[in-house]
N, C-alpha and C. Protein backbone atom coordinates (compact mmCIF):
# COMPACT_ATOMS: atom_id res chain seq x y z
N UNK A 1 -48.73 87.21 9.26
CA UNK A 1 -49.30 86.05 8.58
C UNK A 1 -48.27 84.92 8.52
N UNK A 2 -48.81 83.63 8.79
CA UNK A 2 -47.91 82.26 8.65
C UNK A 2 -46.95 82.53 7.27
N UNK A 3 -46.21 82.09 7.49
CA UNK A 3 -45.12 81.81 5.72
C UNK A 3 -46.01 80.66 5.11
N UNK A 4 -46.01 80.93 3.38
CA UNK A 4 -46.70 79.75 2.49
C UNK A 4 -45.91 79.41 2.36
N UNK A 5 -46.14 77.98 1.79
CA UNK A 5 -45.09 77.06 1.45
C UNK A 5 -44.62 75.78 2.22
N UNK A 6 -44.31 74.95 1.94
CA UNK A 6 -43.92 73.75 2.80
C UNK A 6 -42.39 73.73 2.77
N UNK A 7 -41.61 73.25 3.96
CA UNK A 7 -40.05 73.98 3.98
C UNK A 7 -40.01 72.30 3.55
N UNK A 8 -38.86 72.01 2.91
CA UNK A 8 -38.33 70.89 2.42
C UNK A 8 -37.18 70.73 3.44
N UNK A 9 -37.41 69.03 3.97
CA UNK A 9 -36.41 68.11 5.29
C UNK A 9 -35.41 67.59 4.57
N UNK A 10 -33.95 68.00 4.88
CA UNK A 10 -32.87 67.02 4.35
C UNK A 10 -33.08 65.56 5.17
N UNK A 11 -32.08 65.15 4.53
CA UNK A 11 -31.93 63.08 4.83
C UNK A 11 -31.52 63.70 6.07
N UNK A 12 -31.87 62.74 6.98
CA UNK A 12 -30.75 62.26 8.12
C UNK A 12 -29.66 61.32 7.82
N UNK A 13 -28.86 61.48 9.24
CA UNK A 13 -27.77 60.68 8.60
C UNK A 13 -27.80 59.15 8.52
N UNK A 14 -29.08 58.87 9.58
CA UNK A 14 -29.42 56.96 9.80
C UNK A 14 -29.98 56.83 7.86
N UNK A 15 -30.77 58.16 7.33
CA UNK A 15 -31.27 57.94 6.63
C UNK A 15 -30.14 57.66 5.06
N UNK A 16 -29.44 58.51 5.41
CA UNK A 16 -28.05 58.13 4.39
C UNK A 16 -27.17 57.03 4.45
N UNK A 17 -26.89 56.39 5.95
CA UNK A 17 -26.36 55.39 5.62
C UNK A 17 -26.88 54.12 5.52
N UNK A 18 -28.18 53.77 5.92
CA UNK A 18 -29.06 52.99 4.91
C UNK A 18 -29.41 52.94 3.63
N UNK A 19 -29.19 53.83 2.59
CA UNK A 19 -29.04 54.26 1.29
C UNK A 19 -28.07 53.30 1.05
N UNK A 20 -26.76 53.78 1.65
CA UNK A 20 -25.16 53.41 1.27
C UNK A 20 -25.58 51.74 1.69
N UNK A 21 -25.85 51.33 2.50
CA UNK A 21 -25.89 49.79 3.03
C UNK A 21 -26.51 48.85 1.74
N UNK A 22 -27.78 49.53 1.80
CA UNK A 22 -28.66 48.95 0.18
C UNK A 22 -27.94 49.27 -0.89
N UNK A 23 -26.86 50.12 -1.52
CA UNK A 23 -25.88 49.60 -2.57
C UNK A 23 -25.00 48.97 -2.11
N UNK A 24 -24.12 49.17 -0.97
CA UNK A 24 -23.26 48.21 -0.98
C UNK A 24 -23.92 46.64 -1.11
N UNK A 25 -25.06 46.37 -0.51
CA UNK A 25 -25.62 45.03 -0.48
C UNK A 25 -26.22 44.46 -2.52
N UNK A 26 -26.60 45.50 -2.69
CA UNK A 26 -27.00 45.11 -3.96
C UNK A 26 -25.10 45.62 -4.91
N UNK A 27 -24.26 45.83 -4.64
CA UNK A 27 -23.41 45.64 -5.25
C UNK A 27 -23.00 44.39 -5.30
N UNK A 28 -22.50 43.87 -3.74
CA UNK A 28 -22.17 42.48 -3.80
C UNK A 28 -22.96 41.41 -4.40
N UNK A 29 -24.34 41.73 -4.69
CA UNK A 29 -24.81 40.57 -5.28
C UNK A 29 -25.06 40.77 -7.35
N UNK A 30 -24.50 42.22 -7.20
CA UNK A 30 -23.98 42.38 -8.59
C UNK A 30 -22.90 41.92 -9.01
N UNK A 31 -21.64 42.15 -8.72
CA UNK A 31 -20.23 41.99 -9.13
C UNK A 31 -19.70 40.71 -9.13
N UNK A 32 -20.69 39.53 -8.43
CA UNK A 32 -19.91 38.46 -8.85
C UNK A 32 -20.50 37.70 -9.99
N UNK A 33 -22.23 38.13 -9.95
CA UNK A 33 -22.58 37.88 -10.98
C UNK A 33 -21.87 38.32 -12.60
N UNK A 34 -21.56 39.98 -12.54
CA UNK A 34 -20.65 40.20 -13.93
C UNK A 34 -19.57 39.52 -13.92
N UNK A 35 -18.52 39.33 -12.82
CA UNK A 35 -17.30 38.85 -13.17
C UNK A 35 -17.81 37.43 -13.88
N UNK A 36 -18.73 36.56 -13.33
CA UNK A 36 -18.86 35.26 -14.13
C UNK A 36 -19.27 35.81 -15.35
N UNK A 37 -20.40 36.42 -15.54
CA UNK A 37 -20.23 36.10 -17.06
C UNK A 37 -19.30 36.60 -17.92
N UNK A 38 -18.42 37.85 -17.66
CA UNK A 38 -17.59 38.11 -17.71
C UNK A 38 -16.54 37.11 -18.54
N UNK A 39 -16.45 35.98 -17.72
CA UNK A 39 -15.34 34.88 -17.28
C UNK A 39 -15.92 33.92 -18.74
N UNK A 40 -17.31 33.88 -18.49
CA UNK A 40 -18.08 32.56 -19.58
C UNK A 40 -17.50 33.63 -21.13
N UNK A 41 -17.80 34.67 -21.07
CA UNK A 41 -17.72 35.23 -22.65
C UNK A 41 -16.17 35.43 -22.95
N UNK A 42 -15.26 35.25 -21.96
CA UNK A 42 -14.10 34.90 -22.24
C UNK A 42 -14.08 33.69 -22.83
N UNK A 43 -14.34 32.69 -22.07
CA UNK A 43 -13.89 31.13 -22.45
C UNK A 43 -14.53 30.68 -23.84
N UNK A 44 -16.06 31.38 -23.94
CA UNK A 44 -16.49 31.16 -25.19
C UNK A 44 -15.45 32.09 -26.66
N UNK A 45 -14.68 32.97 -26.22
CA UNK A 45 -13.92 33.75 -27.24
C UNK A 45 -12.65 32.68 -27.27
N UNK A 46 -12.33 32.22 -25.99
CA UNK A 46 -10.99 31.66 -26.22
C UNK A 46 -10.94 30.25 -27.11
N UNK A 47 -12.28 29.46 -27.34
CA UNK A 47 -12.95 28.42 -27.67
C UNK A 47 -12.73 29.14 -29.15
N UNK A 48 -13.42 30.09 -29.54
CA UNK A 48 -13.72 29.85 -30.73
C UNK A 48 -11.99 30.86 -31.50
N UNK A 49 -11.13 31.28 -30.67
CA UNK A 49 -9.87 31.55 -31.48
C UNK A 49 -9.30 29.90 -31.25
N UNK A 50 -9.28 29.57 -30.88
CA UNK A 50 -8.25 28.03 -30.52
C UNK A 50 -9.04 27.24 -31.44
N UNK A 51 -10.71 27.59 -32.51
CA UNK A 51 -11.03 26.61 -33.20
C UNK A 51 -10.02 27.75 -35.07
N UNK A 52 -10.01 28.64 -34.73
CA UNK A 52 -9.83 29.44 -36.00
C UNK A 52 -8.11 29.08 -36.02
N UNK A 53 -7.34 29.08 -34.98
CA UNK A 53 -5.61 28.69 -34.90
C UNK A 53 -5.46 27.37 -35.24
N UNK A 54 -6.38 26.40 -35.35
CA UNK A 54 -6.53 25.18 -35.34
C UNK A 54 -6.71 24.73 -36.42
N UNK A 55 -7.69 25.40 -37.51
CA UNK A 55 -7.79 25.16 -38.99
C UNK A 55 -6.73 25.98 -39.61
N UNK A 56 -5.92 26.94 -38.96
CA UNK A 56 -4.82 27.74 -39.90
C UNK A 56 -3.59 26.97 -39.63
N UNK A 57 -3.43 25.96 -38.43
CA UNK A 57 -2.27 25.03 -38.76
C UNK A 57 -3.05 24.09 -40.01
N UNK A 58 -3.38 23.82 -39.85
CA UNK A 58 -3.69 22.69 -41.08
C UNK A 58 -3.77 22.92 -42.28
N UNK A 59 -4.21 23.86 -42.01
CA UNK A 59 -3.92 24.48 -43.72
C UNK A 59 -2.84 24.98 -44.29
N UNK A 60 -1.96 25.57 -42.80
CA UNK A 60 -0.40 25.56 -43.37
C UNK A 60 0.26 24.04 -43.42
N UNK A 61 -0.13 23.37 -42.76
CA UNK A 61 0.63 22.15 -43.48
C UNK A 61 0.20 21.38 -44.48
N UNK A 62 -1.38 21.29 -45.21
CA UNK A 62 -1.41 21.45 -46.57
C UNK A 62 -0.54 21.99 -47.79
N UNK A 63 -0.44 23.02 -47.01
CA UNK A 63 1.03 23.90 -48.35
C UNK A 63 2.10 23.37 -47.82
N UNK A 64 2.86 22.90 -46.76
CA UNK A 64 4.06 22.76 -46.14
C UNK A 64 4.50 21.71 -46.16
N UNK A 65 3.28 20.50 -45.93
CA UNK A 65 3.43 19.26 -45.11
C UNK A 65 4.54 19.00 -44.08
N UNK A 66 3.84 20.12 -43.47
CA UNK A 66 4.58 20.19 -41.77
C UNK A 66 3.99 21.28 -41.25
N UNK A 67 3.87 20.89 -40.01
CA UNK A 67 3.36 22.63 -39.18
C UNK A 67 4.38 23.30 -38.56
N UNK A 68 3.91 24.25 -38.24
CA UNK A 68 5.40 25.93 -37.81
C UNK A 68 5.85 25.23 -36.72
N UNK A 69 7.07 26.00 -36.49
CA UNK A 69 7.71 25.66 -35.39
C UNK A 69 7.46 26.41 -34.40
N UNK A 70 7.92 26.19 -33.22
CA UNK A 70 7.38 27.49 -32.03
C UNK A 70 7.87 28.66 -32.19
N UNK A 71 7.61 29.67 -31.95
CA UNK A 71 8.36 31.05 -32.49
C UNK A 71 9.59 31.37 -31.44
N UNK A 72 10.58 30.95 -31.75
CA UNK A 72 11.70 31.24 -30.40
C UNK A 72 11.78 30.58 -29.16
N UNK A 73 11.77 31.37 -28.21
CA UNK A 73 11.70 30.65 -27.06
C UNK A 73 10.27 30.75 -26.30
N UNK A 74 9.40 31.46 -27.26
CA UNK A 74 8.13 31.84 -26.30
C UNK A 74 7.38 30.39 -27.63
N UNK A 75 6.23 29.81 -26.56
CA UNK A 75 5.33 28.92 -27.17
C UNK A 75 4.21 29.91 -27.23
N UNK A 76 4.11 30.69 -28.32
CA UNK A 76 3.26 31.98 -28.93
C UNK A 76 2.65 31.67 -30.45
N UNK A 77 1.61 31.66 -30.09
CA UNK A 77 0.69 31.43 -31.68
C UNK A 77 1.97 32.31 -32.60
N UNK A 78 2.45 31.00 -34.35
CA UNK A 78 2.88 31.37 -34.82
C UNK A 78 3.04 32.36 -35.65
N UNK A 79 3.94 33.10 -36.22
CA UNK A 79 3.94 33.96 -36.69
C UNK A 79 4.20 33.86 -38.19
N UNK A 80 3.89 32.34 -38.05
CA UNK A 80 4.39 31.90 -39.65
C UNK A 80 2.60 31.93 -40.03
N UNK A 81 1.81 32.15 -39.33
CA UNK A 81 0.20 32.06 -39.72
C UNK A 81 -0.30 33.19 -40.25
N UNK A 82 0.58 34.24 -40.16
CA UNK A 82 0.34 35.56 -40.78
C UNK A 82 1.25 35.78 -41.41
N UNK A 83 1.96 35.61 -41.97
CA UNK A 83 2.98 36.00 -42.64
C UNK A 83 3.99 34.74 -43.36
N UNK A 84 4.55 34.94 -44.50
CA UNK A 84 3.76 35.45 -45.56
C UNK A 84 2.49 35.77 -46.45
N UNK A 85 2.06 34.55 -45.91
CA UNK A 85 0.40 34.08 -46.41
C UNK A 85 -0.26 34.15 -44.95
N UNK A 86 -1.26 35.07 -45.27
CA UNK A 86 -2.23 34.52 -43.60
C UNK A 86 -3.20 33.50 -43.46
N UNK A 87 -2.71 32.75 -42.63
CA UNK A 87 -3.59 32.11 -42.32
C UNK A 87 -4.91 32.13 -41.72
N UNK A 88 -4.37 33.47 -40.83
CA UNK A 88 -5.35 33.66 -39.51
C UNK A 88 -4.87 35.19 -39.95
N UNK A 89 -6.18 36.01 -39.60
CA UNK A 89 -6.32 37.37 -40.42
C UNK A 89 -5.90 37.79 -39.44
N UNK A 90 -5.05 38.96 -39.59
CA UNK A 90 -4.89 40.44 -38.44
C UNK A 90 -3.60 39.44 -37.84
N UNK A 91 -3.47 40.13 -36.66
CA UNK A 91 -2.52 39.82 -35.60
C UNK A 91 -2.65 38.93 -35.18
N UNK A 92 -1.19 38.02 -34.36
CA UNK A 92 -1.74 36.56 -33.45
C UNK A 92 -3.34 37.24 -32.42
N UNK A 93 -3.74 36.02 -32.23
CA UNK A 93 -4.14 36.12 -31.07
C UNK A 93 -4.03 36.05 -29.64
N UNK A 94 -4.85 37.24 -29.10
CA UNK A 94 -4.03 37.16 -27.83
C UNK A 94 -4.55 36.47 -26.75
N UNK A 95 -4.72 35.97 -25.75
CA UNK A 95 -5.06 34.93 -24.55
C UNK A 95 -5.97 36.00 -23.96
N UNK A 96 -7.20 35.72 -23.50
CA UNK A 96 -8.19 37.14 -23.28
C UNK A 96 -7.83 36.84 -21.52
N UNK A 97 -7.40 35.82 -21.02
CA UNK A 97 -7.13 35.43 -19.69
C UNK A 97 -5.51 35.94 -19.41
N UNK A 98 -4.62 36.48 -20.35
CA UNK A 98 -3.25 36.52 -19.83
C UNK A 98 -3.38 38.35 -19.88
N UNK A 99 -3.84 38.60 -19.65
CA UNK A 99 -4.00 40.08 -19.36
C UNK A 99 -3.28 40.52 -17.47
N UNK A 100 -3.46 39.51 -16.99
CA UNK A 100 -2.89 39.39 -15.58
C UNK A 100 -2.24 38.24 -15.11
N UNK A 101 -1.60 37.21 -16.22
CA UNK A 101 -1.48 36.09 -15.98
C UNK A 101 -0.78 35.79 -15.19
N UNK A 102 -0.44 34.45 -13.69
CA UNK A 102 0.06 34.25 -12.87
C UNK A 102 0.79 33.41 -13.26
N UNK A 103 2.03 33.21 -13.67
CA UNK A 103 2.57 31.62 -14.14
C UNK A 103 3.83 31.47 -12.75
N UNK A 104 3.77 30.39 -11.88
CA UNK A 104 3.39 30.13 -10.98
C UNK A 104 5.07 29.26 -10.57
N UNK A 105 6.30 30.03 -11.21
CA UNK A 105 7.61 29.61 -10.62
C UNK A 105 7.76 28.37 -11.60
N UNK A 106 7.27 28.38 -13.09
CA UNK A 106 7.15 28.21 -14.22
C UNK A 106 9.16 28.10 -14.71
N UNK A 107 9.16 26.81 -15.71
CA UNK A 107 10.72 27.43 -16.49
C UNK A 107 10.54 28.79 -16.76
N UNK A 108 10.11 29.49 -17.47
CA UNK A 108 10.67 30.82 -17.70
C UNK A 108 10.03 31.76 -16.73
N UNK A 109 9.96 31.97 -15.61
CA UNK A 109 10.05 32.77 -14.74
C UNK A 109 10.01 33.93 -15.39
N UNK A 110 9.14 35.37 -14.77
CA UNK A 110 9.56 36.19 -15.06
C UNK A 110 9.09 36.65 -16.57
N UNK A 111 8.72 35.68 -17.69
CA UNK A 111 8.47 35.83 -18.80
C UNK A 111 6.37 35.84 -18.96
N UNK A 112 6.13 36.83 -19.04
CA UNK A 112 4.34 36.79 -19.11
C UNK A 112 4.06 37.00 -21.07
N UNK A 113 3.35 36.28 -21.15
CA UNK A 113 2.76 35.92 -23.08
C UNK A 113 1.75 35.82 -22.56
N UNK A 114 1.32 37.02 -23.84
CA UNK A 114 -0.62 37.36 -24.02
C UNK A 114 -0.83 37.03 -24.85
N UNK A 115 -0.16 35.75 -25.47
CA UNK A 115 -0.44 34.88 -26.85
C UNK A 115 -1.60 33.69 -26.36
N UNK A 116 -1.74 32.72 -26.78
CA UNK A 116 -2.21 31.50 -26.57
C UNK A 116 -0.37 30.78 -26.81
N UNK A 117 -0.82 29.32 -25.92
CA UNK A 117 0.56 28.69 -26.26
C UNK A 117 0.42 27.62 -26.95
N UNK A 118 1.54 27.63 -28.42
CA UNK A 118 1.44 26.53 -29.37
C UNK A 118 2.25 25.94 -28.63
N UNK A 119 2.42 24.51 -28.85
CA UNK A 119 3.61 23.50 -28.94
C UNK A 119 3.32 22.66 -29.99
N UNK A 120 4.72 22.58 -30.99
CA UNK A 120 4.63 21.57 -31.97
C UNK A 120 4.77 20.11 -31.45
N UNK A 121 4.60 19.26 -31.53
CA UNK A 121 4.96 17.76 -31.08
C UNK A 121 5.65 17.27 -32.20
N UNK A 122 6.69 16.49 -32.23
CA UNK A 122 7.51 15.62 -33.06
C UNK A 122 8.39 14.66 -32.46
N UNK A 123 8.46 13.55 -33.06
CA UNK A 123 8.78 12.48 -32.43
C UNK A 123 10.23 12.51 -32.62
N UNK A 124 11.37 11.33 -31.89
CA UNK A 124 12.48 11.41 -31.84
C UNK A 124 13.59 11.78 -33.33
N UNK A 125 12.51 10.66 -34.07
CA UNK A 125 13.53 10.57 -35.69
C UNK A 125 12.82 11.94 -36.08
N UNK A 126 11.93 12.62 -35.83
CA UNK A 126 11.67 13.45 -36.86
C UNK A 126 12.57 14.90 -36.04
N UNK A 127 13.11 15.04 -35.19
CA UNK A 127 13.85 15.92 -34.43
C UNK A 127 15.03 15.68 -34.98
N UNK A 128 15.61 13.94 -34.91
CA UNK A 128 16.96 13.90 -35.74
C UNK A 128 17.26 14.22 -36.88
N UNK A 129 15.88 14.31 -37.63
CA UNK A 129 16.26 14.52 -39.44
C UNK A 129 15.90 15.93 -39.89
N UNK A 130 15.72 17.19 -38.58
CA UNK A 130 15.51 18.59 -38.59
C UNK A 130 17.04 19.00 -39.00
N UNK A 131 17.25 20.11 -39.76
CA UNK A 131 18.72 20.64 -40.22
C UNK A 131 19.24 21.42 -38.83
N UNK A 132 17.86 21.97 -38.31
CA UNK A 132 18.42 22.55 -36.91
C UNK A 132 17.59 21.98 -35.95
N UNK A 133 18.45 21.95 -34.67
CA UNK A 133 17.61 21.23 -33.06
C UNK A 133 16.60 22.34 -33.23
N UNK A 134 15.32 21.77 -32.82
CA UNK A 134 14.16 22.18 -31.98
C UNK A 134 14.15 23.07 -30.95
N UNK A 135 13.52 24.40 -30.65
CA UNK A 135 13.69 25.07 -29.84
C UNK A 135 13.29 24.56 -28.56
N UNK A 136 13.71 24.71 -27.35
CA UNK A 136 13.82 23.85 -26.76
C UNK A 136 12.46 24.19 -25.84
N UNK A 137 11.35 24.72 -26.53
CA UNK A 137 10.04 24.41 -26.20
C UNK A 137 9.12 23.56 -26.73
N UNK A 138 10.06 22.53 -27.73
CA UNK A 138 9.26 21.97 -28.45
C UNK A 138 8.76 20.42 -27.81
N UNK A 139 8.30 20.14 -27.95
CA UNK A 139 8.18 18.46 -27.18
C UNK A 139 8.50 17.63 -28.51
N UNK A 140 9.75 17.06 -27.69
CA UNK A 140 10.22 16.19 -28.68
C UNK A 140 9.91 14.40 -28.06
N UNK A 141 8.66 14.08 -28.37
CA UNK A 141 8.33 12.52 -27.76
C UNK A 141 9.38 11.48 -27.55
N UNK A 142 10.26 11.70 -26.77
CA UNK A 142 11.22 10.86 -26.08
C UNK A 142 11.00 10.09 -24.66
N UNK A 143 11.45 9.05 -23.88
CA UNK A 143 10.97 9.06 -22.96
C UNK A 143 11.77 9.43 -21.92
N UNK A 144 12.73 10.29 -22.56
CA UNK A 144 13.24 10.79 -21.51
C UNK A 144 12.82 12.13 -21.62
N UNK A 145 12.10 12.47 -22.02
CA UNK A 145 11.31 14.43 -22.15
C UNK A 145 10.32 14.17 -22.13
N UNK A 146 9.21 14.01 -23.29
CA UNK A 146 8.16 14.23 -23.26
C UNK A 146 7.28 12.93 -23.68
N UNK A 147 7.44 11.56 -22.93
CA UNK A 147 7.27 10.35 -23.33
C UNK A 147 5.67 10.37 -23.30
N UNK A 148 5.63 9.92 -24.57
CA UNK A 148 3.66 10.10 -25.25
C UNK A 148 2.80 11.43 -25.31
N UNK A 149 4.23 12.34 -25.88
CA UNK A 149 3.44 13.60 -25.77
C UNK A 149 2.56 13.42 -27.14
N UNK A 150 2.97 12.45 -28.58
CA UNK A 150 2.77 12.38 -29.29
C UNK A 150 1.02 11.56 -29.50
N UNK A 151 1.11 10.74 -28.47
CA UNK A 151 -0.20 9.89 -28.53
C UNK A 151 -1.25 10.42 -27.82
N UNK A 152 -0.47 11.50 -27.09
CA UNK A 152 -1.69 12.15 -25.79
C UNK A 152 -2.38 13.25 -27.31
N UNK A 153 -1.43 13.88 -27.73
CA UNK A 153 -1.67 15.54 -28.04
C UNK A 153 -2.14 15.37 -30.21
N UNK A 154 -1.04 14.75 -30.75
CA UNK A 154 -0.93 14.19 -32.48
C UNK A 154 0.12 15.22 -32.13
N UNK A 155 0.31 16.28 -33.52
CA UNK A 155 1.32 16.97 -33.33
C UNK A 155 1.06 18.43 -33.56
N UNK A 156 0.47 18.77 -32.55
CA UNK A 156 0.18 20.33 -31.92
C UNK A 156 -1.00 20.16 -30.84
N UNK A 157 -0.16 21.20 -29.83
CA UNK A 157 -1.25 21.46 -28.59
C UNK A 157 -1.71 22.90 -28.47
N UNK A 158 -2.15 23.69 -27.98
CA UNK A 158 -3.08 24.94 -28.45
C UNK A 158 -3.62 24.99 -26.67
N UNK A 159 -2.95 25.69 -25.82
CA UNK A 159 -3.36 26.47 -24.98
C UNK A 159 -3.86 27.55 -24.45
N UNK A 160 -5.17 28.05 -23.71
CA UNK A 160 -5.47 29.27 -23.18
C UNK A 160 -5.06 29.48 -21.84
N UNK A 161 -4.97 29.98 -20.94
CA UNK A 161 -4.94 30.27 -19.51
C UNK A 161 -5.70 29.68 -18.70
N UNK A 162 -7.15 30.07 -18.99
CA UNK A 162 -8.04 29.93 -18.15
C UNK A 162 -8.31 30.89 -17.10
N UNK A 163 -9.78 30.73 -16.71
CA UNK A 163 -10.05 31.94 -15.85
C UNK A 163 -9.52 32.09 -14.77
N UNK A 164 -8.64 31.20 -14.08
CA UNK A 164 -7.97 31.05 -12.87
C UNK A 164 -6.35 31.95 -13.55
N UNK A 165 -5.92 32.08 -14.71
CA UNK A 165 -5.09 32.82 -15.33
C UNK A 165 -3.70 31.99 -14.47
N UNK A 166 -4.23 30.55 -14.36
CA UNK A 166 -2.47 29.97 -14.35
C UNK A 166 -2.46 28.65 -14.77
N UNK A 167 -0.78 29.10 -15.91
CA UNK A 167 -0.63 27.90 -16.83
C UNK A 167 0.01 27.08 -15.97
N UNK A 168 0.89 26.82 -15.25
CA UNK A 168 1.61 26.39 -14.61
C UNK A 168 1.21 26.52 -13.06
N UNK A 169 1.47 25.14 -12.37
CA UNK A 169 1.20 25.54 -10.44
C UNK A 169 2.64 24.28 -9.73
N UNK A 170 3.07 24.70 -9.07
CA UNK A 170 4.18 23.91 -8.45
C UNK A 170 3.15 22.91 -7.57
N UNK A 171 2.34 22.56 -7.72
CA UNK A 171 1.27 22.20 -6.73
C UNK A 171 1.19 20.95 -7.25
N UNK A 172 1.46 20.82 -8.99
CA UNK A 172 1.65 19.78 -9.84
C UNK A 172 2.80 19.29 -10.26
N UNK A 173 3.40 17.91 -10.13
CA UNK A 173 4.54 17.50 -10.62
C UNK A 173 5.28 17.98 -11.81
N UNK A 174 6.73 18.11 -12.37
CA UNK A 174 6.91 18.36 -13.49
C UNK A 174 7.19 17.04 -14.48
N UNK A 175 7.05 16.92 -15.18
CA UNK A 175 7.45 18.48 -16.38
C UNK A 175 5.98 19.61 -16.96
N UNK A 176 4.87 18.91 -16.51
CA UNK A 176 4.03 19.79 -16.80
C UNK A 176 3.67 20.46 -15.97
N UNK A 177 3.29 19.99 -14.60
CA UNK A 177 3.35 21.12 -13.56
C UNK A 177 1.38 21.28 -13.88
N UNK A 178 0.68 21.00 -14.09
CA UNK A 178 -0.53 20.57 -14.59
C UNK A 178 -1.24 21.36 -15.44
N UNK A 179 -0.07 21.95 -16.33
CA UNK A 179 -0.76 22.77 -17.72
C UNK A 179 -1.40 22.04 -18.45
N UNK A 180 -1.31 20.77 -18.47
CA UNK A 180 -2.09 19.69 -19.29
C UNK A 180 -3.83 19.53 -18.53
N UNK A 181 -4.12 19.76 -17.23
CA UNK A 181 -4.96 19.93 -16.65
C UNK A 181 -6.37 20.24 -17.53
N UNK A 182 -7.45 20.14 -17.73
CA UNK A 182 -8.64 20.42 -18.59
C UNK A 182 -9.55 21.20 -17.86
N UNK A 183 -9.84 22.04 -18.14
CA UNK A 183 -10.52 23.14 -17.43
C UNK A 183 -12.17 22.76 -17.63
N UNK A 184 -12.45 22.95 -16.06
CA UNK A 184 -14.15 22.24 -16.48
C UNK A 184 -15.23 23.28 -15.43
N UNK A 185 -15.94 23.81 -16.15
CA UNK A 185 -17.24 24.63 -15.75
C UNK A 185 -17.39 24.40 -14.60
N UNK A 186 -17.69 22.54 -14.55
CA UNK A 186 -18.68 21.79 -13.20
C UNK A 186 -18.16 22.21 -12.17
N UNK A 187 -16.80 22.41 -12.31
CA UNK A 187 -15.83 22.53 -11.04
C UNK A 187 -16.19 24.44 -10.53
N UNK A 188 -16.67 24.81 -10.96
CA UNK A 188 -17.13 26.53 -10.74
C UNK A 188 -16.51 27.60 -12.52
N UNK A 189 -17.10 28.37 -12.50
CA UNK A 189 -16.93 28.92 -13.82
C UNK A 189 -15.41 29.60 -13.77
N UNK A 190 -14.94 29.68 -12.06
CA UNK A 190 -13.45 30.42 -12.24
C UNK A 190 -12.91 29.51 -11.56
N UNK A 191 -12.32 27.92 -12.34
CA UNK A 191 -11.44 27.58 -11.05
C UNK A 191 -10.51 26.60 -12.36
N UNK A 192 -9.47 26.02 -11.30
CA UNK A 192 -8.17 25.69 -11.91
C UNK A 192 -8.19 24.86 -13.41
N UNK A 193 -8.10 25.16 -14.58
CA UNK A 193 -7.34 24.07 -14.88
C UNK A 193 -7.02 25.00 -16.34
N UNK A 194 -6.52 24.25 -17.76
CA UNK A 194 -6.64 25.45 -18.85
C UNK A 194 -7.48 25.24 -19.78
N UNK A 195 -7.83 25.42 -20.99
CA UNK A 195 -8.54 25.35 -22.15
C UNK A 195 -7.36 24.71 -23.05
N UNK A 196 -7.82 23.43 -23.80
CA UNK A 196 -7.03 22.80 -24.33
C UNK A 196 -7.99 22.47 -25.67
N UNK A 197 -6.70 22.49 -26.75
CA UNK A 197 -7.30 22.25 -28.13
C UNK A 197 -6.02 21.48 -28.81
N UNK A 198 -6.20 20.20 -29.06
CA UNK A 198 -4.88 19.42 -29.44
C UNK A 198 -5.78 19.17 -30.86
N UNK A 199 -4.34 18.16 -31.62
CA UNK A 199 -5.00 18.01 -33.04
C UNK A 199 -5.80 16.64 -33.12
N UNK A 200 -5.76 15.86 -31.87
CA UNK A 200 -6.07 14.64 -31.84
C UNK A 200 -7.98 14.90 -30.93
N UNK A 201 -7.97 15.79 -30.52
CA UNK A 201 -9.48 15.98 -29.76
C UNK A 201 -9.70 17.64 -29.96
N UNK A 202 -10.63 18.44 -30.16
CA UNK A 202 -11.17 19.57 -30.01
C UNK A 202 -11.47 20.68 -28.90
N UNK A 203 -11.44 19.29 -28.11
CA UNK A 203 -12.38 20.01 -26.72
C UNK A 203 -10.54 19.48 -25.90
N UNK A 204 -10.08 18.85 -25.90
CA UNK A 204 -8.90 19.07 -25.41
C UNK A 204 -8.56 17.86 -24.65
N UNK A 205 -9.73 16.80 -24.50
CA UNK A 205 -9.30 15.46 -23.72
C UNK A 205 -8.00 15.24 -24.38
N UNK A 206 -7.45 14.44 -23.07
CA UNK A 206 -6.07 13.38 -23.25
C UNK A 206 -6.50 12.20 -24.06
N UNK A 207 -5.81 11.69 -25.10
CA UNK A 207 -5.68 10.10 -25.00
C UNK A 207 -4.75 10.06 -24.01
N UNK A 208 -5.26 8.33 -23.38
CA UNK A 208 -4.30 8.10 -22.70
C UNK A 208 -3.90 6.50 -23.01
């Protein structure tokens, strides 16, 4: 008598690697889609710590009437914002873009911060009438250093990376090297410039 039953056909192999072709094809049109949004729910996090670092200087210079100085030699969200009094709850914050950051033959070479970067601004007399010099990350509005860092910025600038993850490019003249650069969507959701939050604009325009 015949055998019952129907014998079950494995794949062929044309039939397997057409399988593999249709994910690889629907991968690629996955993965760049996540990395962007990816990229957008960064910039929207980095937006809204650079608005929370932004009301905790001000409120330390309410009690101070003056804002922190840079912490050392790194331009690293201060540490005077948590301590003694917090300003800003928990730990600095960290740059959600410097997780791989490229800084690009930068003065400090070699040195990578997963902070955001403060810089205090102060003008010439107010550097002369400090008991100690300014760390020498500070922009001191001279025109021989940082001439109108004061009218571009008031007195604090508030940097992120950006999704391109570089503060610095030799591509740009110094002394900024085009960290001052404004990072803009239109231009593609991952491309050059940084996230800027000064005390004189929000969104990070220059006066000029």
């Amino acid at each position: 008598m015949p055998e019952s039953g129907s014998r079950h056909r494995g794949f062929t192999l044309i039939e397997i690697l057409i399988v593999i072709a249709i994910l690889a094809i629907l991968a690629l049109i996955a993965i760049p889609n996540f990395i962007e949004h990816q990229a957008r729910a960064k910039v929207s996090r980095a937006l809204s710590d650079l608005r929370v670092i932004a009301g905790a200087l001000e409120a330390y210079m309410v009690d101070h009437n003056d804002y922190p100085p840079n912490d050392g030699d790194l331009s690293v969200t201060p540490v005077e914002l948590t301590t003694p009094v917090a300003y800003i709850a928990g730990a600095r914050f960290v740059d959600p873009f410097a997780e791989r950051i490229a800084i690009q033959r930068s003065l400090t070479e070699g040195t990578i911060t997963p902070w955001y970067t403060y810089m205090r601004i102060v003008t010439l007399a107010q550097a002369q009438a400090l008991a100690h010099r300014p760390p020498p990350n500070e922009a001191i509005d001279h025109w021989s250093m940082n001439n109108g860092a004061f009218e571009k910025y008031g007195h604090w600038r508030l940097v992120c990376k950006g999704p391109d993850r570089v503060y610095l490019s030799t591509s740009f003249p110094p002394p900024l090297k085009g960290s001052d650069i404004l990072y803009d969507p239109t231009n593609g959701t991952i491309s050059f410039g940084n996230i800027l939050r000064t005390q004189l604009d929000a969104s990070g325009r220059l006066r000029k």
